[in-house]
C-alpha atoms as a PDB file:
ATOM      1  CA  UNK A   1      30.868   7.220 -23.981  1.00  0.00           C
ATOM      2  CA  UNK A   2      29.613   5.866 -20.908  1.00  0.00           C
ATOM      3  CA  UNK A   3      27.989   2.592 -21.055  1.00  0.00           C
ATOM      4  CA  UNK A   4      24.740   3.751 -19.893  1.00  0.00           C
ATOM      5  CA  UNK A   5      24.311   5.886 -22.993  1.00  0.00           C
ATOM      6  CA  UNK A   6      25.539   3.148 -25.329  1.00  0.00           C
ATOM      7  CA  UNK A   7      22.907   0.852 -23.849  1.00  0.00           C
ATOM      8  CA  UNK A   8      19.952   2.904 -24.077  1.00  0.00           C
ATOM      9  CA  UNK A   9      21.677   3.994 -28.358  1.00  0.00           C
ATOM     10  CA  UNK A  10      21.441   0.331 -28.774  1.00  0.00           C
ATOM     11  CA  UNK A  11      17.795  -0.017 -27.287  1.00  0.00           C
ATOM     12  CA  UNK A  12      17.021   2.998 -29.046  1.00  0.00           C
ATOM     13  CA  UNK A  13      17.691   1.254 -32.725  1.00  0.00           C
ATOM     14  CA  UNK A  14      15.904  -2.106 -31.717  1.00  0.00           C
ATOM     15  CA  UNK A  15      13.149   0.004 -29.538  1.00  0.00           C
ATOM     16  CA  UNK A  16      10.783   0.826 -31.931  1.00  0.00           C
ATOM     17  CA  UNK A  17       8.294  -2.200 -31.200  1.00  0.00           C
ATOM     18  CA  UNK A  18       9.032  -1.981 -27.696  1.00  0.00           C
ATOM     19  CA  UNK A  19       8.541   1.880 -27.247  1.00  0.00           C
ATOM     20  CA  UNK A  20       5.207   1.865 -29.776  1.00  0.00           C
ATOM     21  CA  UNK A  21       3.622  -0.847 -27.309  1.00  0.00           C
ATOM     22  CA  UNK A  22       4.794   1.223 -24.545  1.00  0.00           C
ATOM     23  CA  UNK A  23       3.225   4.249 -25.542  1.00  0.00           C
ATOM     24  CA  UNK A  24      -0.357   2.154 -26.251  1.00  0.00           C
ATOM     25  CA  UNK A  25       0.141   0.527 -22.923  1.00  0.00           C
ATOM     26  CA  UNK A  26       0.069   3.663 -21.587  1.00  0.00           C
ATOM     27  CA  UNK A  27      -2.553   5.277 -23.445  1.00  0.00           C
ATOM     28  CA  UNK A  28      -4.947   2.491 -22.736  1.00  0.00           C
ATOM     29  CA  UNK A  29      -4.762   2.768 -18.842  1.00  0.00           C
ATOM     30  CA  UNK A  30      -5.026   6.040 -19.398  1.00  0.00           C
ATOM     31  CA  UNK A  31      -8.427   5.884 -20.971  1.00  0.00           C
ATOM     32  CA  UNK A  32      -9.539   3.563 -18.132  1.00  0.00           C
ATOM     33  CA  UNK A  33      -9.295   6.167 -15.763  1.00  0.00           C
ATOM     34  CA  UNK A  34     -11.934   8.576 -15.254  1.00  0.00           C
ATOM     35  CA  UNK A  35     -10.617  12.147 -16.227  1.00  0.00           C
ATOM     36  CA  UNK A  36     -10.175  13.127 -12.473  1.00  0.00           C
ATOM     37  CA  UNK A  37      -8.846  10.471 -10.981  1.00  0.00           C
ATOM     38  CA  UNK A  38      -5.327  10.723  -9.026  1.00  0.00           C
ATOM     39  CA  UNK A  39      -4.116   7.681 -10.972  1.00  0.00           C
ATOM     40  CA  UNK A  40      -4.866   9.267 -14.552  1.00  0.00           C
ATOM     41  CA  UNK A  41      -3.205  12.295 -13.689  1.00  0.00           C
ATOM     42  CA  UNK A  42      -0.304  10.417 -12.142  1.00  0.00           C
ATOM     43  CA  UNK A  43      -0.037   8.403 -15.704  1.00  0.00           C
ATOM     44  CA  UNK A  44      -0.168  11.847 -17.548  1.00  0.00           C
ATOM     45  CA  UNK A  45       1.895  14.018 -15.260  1.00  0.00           C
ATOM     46  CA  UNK A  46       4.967  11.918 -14.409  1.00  0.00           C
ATOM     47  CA  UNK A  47       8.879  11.541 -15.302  1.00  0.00           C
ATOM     48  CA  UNK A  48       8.761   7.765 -16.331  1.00  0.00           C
ATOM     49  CA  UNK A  49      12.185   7.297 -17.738  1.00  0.00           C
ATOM     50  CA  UNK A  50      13.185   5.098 -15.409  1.00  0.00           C
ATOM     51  CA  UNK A  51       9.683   3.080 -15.733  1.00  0.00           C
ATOM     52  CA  UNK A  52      10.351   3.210 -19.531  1.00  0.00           C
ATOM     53  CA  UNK A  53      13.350   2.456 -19.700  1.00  0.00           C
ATOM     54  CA  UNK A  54      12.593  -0.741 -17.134  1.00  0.00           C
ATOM     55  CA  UNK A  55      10.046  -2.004 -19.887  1.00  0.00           C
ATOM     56  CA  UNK A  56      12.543  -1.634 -22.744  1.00  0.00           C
ATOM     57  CA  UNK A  57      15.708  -2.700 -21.348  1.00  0.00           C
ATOM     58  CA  UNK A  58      14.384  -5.503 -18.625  1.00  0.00           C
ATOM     59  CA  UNK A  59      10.926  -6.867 -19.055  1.00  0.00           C
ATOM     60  CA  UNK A  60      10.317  -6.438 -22.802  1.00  0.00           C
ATOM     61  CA  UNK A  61      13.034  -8.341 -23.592  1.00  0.00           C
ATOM     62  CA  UNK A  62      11.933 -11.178 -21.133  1.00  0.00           C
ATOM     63  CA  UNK A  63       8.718 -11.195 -21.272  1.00  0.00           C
ATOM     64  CA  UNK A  64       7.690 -10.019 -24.987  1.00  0.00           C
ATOM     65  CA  UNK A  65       4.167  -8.707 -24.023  1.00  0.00           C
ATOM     66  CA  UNK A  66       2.772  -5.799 -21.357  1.00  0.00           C
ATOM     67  CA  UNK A  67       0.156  -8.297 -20.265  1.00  0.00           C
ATOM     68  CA  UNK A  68      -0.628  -8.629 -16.732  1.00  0.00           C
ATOM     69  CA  UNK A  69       1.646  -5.552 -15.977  1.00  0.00           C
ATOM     70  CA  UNK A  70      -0.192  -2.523 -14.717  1.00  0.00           C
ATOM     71  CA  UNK A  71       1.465   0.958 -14.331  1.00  0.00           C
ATOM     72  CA  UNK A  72       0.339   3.280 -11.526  1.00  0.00           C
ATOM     73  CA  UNK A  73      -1.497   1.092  -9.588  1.00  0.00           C
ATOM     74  CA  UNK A  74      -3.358   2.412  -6.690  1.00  0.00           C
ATOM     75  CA  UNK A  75      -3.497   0.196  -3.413  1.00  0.00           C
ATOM     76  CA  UNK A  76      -5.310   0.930  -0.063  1.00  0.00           C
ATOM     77  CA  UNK A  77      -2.454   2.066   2.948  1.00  0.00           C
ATOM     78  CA  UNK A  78      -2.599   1.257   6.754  1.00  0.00           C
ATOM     79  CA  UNK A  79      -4.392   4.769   6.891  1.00  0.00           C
ATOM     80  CA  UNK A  80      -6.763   4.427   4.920  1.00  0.00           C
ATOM     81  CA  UNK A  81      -5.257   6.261   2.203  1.00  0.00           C
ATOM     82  CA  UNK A  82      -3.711   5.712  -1.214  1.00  0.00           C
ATOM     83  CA  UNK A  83      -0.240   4.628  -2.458  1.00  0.00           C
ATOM     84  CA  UNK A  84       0.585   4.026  -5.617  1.00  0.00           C
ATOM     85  CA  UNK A  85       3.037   1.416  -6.889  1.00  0.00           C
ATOM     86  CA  UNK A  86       5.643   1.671  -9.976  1.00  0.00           C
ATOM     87  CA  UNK A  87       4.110  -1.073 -11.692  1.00  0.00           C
ATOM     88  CA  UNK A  88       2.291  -4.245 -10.582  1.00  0.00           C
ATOM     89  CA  UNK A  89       2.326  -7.917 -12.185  1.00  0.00           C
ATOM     90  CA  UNK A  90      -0.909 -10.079 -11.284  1.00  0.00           C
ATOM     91  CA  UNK A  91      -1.097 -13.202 -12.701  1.00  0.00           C
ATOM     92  CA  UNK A  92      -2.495 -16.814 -11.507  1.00  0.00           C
ATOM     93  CA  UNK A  93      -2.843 -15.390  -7.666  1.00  0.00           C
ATOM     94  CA  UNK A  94       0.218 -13.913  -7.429  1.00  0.00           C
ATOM     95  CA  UNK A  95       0.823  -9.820  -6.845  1.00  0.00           C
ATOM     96  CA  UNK A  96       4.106  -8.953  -7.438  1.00  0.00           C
ATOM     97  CA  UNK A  97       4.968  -4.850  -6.984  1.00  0.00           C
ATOM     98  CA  UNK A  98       8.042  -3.699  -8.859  1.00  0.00           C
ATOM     99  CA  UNK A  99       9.133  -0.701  -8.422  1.00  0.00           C
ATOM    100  CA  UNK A 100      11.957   1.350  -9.840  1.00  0.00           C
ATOM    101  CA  UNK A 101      14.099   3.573  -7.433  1.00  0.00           C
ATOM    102  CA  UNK A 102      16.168   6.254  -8.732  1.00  0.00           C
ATOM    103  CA  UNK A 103      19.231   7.679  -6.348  1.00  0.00           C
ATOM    104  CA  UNK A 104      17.894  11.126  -6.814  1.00  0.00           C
ATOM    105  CA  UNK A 105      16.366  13.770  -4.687  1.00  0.00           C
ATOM    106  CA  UNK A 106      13.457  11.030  -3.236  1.00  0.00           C
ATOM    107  CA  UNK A 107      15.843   8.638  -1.548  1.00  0.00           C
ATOM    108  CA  UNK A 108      19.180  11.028  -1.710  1.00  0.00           C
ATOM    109  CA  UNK A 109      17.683  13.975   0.159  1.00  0.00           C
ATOM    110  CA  UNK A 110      14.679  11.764   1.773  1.00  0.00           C
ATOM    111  CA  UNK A 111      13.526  13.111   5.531  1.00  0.00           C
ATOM    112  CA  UNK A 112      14.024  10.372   8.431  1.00  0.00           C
ATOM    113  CA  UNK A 113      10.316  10.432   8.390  1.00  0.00           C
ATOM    114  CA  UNK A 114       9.991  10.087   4.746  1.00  0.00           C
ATOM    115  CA  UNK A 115      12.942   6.924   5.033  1.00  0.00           C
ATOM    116  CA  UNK A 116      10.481   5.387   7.849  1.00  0.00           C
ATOM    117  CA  UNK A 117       7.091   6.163   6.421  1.00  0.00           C
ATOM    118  CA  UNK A 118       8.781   4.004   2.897  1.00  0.00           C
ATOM    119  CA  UNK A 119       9.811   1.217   4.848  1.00  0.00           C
ATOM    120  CA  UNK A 120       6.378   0.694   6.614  1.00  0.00           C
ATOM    121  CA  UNK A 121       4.855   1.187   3.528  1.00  0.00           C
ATOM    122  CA  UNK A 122       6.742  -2.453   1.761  1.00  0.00           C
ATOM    123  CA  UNK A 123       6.477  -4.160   5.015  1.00  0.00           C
ATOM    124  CA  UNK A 124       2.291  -3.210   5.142  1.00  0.00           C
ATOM    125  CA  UNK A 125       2.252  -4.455   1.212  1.00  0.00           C
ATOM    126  CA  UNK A 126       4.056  -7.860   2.329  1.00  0.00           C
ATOM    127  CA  UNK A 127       1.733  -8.257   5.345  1.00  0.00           C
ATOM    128  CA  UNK A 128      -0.646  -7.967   2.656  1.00  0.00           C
ATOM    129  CA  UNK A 129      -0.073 -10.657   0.488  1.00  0.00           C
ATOM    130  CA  UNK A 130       2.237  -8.675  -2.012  1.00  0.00           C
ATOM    131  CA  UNK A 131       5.547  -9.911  -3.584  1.00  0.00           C
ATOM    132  CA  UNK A 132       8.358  -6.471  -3.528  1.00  0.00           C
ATOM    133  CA  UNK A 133      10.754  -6.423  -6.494  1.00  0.00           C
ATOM    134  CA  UNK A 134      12.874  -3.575  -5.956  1.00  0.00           C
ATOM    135  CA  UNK A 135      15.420  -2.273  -8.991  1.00  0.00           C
ATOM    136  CA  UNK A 136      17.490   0.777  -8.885  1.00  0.00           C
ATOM    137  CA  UNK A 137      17.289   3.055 -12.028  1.00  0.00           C
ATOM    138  CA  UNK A 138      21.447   2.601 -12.079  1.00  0.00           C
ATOM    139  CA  UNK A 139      20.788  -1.484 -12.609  1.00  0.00           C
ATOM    140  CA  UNK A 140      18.062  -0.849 -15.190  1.00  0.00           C
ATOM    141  CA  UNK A 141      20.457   0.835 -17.358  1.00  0.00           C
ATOM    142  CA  UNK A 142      23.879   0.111 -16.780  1.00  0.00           C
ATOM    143  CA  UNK A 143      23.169  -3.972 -15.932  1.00  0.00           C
ATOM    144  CA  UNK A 144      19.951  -4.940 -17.758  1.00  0.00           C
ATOM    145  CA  UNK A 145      21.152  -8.483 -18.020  1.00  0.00           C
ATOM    146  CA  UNK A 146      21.498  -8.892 -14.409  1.00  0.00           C
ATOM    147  CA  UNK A 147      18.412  -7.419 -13.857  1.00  0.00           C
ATOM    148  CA  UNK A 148      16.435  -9.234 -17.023  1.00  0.00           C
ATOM    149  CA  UNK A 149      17.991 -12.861 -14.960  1.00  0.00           C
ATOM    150  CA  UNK A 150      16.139 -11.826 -11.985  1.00  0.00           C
ATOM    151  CA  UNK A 151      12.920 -11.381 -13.698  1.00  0.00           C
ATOM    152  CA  UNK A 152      13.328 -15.036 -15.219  1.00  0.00           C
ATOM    153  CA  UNK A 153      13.755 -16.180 -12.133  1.00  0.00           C
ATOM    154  CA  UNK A 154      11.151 -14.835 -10.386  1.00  0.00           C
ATOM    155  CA  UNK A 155       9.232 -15.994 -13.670  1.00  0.00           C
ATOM    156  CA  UNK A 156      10.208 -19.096 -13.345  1.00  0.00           C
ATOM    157  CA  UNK A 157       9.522 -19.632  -9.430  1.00  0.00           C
ATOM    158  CA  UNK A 158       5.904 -18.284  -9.644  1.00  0.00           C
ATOM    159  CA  UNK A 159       4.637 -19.919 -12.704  1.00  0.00           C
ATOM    160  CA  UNK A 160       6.950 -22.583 -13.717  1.00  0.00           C
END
């Protein structure tokens, strides 16, 4: 057995607190969003085991709460559009994006254009003030402890 699977076995057993608040979380942006908005239908429509699994395995145990932690979350682009980050942490003046990058067809099989047009996109959401957190999926499961010490550090730098 792999130790991926054993990980997310032993989260499964402990989970139930973790995956119930989840699932709220969830719901309650949800209902914030009106019925058509890109955002809402991005919350209902998507594949968020890695997000999931980034709550239960990394920040839950860290952090204890889903406070200050927004899934989804839309942000104005360089061209005057819409992107829309993993998940965002705002707290005391700080806006921290974390996102949650699988190795699959996105980045794997990604265009040069769609490479480029990613990289502008976390160098126009430093210029603007943001903090990038990147994890890969991989990490999430397979080294949660690593990736649990980074978020007490970053913790601990931003907020003492």
């Amino acid at each position: 057995m792999t130790a991926s699977i054993e990980r997310e076995q032993q989260l499964r057993g402990k989970g139930s607190e973790v995956d119930q608040a989840y699932g709220k979380w969830i719901a309650s942006h949800m209902e914030k969003r009106d019925m058509a908005s890109e955002r809402r239908r991005r919350l209902v429509e998507r594949n968020d085991h890695g997000e999931h699994s980034f709550v239960r395995n990394v920040w839950w145990p860290v952090v204890g709460s889903l406070d200050d932690l927004h899934p989804e979350y839309e942000v104005n682009d360089y061209r005057d559009g819409s992107r829309f980050l993993d998940f965002v942490y705002i707290r005391g003046g700080e806006r921290i994006s974390i996102e949650i990058d699988g190795y699959g067809g996105h980045h794997r099989d990604a265009s040069r254009r769609t490479f480029g047009d990613d990289r502008f996109r976390q160098n126009q959401l430093m210029l603007d003030g943001w903090k990038v957190i990147r994890f890969s999926y991989d990490d999430v499961v397979d080294k949660p402890r690593q990736c649990q010490q980074f978020i007490q550090q970053m913790l601990g730098k931003f907020y003492g």
